[in-house]
PDB file of N, CA and C in Angstrom:
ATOM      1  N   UNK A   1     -16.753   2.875   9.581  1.00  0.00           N
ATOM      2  CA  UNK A   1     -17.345   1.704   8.986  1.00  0.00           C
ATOM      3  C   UNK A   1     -18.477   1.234   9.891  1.00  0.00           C
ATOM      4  N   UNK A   2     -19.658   1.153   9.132  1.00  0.00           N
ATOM      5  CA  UNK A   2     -20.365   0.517  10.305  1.00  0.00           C
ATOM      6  C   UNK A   2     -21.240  -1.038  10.009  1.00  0.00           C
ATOM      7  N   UNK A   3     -21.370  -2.075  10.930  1.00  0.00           N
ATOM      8  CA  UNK A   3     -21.458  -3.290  10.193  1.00  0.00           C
ATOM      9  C   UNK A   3     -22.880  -3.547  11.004  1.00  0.00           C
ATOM     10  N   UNK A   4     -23.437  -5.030  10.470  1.00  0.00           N
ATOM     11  CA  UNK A   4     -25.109  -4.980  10.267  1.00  0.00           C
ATOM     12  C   UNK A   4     -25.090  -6.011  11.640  1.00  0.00           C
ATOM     13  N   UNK A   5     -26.366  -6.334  11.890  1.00  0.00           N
ATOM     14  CA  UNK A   5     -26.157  -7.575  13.362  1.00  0.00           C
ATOM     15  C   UNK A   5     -25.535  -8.377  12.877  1.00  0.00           C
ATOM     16  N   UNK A   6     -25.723  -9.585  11.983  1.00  0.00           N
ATOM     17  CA  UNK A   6     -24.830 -10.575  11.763  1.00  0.00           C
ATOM     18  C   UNK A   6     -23.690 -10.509  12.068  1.00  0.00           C
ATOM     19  N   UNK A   7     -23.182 -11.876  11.938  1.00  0.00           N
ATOM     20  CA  UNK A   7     -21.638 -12.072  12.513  1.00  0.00           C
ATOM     21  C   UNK A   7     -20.771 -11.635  11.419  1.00  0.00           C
ATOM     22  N   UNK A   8     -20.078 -10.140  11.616  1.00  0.00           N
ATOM     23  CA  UNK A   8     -19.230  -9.796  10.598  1.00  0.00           C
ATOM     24  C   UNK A   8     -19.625  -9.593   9.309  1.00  0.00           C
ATOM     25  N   UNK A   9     -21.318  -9.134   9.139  1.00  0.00           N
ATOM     26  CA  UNK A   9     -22.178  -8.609   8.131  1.00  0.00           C
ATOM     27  C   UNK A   9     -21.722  -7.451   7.554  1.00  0.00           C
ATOM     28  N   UNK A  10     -20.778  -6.547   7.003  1.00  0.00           N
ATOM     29  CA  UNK A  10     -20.777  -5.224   6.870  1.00  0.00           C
ATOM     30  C   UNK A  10     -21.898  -4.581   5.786  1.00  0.00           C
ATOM     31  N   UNK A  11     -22.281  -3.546   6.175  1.00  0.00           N
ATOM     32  CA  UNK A  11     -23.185  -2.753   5.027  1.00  0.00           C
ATOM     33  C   UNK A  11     -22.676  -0.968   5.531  1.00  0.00           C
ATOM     34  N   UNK A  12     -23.096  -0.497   4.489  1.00  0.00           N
ATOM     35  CA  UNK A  12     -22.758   0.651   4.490  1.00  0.00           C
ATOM     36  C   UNK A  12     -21.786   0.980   3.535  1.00  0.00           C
ATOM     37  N   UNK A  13     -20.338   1.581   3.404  1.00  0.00           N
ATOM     38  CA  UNK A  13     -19.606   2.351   2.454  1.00  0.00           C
ATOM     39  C   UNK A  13     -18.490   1.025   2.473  1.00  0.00           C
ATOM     40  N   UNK A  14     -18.734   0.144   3.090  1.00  0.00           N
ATOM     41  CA  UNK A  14     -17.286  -0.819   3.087  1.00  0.00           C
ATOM     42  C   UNK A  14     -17.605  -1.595   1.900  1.00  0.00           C
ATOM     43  N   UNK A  15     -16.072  -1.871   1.405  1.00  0.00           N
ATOM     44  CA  UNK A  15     -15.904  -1.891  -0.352  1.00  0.00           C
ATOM     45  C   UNK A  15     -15.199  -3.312  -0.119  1.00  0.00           C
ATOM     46  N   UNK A  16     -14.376  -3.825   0.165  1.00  0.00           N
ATOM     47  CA  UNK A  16     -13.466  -5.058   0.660  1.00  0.00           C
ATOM     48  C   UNK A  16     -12.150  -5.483   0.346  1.00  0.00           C
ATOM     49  N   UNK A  17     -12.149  -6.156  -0.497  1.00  0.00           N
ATOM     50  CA  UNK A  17     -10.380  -5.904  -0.810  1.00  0.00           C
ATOM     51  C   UNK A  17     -10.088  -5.136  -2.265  1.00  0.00           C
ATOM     52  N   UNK A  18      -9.146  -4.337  -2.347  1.00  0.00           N
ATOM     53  CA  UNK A  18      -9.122  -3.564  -3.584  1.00  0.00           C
ATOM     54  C   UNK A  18      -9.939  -2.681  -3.572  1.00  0.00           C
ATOM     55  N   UNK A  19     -10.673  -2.299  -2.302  1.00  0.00           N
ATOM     56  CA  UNK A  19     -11.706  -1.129  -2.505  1.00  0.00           C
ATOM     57  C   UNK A  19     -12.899  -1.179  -2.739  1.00  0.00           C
ATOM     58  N   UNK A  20     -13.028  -2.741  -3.538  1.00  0.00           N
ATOM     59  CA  UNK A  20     -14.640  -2.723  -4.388  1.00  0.00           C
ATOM     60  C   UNK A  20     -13.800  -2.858  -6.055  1.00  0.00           C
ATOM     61  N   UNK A  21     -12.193  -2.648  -6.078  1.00  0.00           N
ATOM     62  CA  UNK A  21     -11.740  -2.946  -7.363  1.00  0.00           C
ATOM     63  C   UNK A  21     -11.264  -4.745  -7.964  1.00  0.00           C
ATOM     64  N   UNK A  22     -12.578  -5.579  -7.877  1.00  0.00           N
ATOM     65  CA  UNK A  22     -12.556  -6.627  -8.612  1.00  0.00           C
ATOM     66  C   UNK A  22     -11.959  -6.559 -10.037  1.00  0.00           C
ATOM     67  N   UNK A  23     -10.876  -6.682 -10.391  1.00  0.00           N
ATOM     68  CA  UNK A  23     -10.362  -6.568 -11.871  1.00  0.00           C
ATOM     69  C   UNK A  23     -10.887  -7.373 -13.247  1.00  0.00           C
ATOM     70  N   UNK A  24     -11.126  -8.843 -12.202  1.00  0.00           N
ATOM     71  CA  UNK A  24     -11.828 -10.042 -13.020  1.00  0.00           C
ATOM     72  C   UNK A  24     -10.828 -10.336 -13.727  1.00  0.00           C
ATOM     73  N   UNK A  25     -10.594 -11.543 -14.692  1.00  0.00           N
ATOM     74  CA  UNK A  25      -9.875 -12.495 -15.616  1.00  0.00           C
ATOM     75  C   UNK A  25      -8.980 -11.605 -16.316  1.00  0.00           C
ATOM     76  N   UNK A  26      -9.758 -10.773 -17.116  1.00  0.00           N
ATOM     77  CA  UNK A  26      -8.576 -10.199 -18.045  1.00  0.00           C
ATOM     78  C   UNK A  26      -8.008  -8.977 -17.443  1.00  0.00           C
ATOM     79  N   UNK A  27      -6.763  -8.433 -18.248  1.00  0.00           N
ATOM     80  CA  UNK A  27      -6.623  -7.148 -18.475  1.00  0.00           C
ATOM     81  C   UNK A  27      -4.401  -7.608 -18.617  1.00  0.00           C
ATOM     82  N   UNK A  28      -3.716  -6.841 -18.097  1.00  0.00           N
ATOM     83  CA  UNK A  28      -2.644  -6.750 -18.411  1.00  0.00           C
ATOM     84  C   UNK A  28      -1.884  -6.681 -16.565  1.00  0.00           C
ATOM     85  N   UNK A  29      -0.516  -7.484 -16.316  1.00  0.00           N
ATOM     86  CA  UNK A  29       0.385  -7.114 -15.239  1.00  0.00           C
ATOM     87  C   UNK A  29       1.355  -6.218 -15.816  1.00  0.00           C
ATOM     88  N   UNK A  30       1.524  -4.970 -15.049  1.00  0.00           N
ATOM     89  CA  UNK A  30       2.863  -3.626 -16.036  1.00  0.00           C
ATOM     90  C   UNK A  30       3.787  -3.838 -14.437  1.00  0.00           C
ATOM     91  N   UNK A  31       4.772  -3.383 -15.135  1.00  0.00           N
ATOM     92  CA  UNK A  31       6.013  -3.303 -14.381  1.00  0.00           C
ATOM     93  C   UNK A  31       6.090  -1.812 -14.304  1.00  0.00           C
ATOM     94  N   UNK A  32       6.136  -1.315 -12.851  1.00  0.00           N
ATOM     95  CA  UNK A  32       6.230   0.160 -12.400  1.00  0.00           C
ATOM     96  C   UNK A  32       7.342   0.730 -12.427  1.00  0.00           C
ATOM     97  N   UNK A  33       8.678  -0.361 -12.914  1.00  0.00           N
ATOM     98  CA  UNK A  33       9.949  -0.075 -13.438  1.00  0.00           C
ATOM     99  C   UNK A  33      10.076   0.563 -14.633  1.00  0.00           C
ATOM    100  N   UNK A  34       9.609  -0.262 -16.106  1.00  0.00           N
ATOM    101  CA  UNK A  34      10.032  -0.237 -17.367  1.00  0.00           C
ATOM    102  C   UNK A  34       9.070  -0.293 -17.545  1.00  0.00           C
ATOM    103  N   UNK A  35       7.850  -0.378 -17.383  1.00  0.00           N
ATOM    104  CA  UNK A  35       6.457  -0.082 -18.206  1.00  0.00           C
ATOM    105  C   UNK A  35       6.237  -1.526 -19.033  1.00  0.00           C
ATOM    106  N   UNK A  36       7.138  -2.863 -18.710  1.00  0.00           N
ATOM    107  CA  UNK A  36       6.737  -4.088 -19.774  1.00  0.00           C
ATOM    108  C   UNK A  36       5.237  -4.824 -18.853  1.00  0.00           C
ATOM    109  N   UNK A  37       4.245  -5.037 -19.696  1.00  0.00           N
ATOM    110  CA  UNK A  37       3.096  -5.539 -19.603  1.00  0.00           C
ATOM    111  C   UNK A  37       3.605  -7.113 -20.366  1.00  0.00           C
ATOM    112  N   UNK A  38       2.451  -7.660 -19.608  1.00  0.00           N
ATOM    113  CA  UNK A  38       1.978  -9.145 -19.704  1.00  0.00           C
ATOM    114  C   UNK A  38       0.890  -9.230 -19.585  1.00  0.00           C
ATOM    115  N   UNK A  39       0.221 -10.467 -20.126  1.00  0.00           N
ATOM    116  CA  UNK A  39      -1.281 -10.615 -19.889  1.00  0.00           C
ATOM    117  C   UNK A  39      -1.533 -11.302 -18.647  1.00  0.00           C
ATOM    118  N   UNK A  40      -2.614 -10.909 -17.847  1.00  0.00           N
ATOM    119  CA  UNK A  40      -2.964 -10.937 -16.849  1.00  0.00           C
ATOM    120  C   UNK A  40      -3.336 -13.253 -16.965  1.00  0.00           C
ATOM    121  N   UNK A  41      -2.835 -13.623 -15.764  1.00  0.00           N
ATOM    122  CA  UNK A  41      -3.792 -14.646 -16.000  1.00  0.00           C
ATOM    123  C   UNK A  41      -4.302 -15.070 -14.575  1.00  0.00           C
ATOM    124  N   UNK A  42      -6.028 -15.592 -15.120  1.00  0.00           N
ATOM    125  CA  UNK A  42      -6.795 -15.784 -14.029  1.00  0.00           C
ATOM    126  C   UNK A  42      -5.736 -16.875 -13.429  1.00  0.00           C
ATOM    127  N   UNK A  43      -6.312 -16.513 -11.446  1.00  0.00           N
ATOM    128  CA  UNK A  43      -5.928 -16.888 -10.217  1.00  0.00           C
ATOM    129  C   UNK A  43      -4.332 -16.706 -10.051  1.00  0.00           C
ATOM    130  N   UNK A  44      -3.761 -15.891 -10.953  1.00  0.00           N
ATOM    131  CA  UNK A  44      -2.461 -15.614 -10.635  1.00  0.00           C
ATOM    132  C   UNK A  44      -2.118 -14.340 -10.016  1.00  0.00           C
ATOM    133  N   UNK A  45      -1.712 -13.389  -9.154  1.00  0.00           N
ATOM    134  CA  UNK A  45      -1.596 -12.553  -8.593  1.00  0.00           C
ATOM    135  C   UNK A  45      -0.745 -11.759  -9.356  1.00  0.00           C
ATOM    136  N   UNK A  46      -1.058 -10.537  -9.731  1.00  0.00           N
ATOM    137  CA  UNK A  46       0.399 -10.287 -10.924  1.00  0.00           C
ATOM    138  C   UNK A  46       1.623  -9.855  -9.488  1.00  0.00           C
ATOM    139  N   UNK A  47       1.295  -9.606  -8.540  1.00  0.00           N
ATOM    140  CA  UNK A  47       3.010  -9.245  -7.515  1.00  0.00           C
ATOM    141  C   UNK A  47       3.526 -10.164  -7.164  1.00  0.00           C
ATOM    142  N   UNK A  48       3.012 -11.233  -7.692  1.00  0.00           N
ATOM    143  CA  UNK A  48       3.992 -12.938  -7.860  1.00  0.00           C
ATOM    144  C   UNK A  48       4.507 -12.792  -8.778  1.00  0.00           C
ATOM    145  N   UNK A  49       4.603 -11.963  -9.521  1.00  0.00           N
ATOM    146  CA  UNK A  49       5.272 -11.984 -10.966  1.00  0.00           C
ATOM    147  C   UNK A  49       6.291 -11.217 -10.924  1.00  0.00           C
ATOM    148  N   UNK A  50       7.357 -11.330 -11.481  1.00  0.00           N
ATOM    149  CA  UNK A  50       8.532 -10.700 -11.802  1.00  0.00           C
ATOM    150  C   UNK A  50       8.792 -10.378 -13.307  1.00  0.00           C
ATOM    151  N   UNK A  51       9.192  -9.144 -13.636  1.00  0.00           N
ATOM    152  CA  UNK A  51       9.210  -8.615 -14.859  1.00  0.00           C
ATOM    153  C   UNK A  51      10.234  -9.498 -15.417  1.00  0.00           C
ATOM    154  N   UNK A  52       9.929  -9.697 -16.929  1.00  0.00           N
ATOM    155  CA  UNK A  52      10.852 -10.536 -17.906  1.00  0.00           C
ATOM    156  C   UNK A  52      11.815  -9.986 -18.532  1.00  0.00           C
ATOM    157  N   UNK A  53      11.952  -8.157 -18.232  1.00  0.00           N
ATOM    158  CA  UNK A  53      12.755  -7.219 -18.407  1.00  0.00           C
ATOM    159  C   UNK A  53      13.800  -7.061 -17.770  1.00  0.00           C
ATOM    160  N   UNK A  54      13.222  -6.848 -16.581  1.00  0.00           N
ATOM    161  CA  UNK A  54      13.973  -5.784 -15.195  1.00  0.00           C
ATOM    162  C   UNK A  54      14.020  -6.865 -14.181  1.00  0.00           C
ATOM    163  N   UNK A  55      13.269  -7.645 -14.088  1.00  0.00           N
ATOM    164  CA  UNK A  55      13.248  -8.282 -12.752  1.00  0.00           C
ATOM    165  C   UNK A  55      12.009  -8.200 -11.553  1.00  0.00           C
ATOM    166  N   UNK A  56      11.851  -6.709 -11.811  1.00  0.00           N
ATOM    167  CA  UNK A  56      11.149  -5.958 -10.740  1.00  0.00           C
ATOM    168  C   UNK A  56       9.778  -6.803 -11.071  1.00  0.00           C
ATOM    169  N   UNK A  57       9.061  -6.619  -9.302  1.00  0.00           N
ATOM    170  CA  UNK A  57       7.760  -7.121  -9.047  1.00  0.00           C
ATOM    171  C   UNK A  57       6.846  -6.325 -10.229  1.00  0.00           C
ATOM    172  N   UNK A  58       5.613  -6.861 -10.482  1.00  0.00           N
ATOM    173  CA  UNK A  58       4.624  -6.330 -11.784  1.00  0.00           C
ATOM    174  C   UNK A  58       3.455  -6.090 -10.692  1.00  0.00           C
ATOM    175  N   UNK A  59       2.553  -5.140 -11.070  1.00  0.00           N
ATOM    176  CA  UNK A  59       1.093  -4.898 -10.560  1.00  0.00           C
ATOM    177  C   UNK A  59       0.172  -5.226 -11.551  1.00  0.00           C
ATOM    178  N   UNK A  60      -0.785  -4.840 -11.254  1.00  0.00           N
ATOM    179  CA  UNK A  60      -2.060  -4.807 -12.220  1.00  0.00           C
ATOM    180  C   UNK A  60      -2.088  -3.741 -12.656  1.00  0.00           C
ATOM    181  N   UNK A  61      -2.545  -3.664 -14.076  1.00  0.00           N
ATOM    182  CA  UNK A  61      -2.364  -2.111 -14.576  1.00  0.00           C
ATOM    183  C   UNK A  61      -3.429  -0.848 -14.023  1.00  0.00           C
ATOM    184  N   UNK A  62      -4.418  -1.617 -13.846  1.00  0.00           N
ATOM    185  CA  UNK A  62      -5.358  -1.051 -13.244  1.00  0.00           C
ATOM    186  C   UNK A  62      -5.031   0.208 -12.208  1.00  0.00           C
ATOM    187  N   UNK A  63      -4.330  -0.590 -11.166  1.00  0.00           N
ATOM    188  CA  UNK A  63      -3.702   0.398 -10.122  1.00  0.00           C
ATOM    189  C   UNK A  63      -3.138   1.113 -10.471  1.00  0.00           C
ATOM    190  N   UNK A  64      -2.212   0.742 -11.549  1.00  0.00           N
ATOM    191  CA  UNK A  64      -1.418   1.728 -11.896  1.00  0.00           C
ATOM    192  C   UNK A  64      -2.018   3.426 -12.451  1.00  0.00           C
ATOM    193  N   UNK A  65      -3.246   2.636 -12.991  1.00  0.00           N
ATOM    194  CA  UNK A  65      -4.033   4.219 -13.573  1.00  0.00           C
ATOM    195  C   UNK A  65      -4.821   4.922 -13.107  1.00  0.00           C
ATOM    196  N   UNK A  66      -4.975   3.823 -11.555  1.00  0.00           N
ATOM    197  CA  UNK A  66      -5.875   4.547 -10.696  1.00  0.00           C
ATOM    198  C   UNK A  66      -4.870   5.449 -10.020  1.00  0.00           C
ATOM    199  N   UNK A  67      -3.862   5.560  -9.770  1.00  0.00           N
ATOM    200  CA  UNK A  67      -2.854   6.303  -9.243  1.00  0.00           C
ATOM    201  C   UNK A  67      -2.553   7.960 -10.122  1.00  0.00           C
ATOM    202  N   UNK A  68      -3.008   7.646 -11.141  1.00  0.00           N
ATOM    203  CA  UNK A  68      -2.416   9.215 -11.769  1.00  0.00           C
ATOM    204  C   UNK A  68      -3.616   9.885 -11.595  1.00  0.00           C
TER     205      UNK A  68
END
């Protein structure tokens, strides 16, 4: 990683949190258990969420499809 003079400026290939994967407002939280989706809602984190199924913590689906 290499960063610019400023204080803690980075430039170059650094992406930041999620990679550079901003999801934004919409899309769906899935459960990596049972596959139950919910709708995503802005400023809520979906791994604060607990499935309404299973229990189990929920992700963003996103990740999930970046994974296969």
């Amino acid at each position: 990683m290499r960063f610019g003079k400023g204080r803690g400026t980075p430039t170059g290939d650094y992406k930041g949190r999620n990679k550079g994967g901003a999801y934004g407002p919409e899309g769906f939280c899935v459960c990596v258990k049972c596959g139950h989706k919910v709708m995503h809602q802005r400023g809520e984190k979906c791994t604060k969420l607990k499935c309404p199924e299973c229990g189990h913590t929920m992700v963003r689906e996103e990740l999930v499809k970046n994974k296969k």
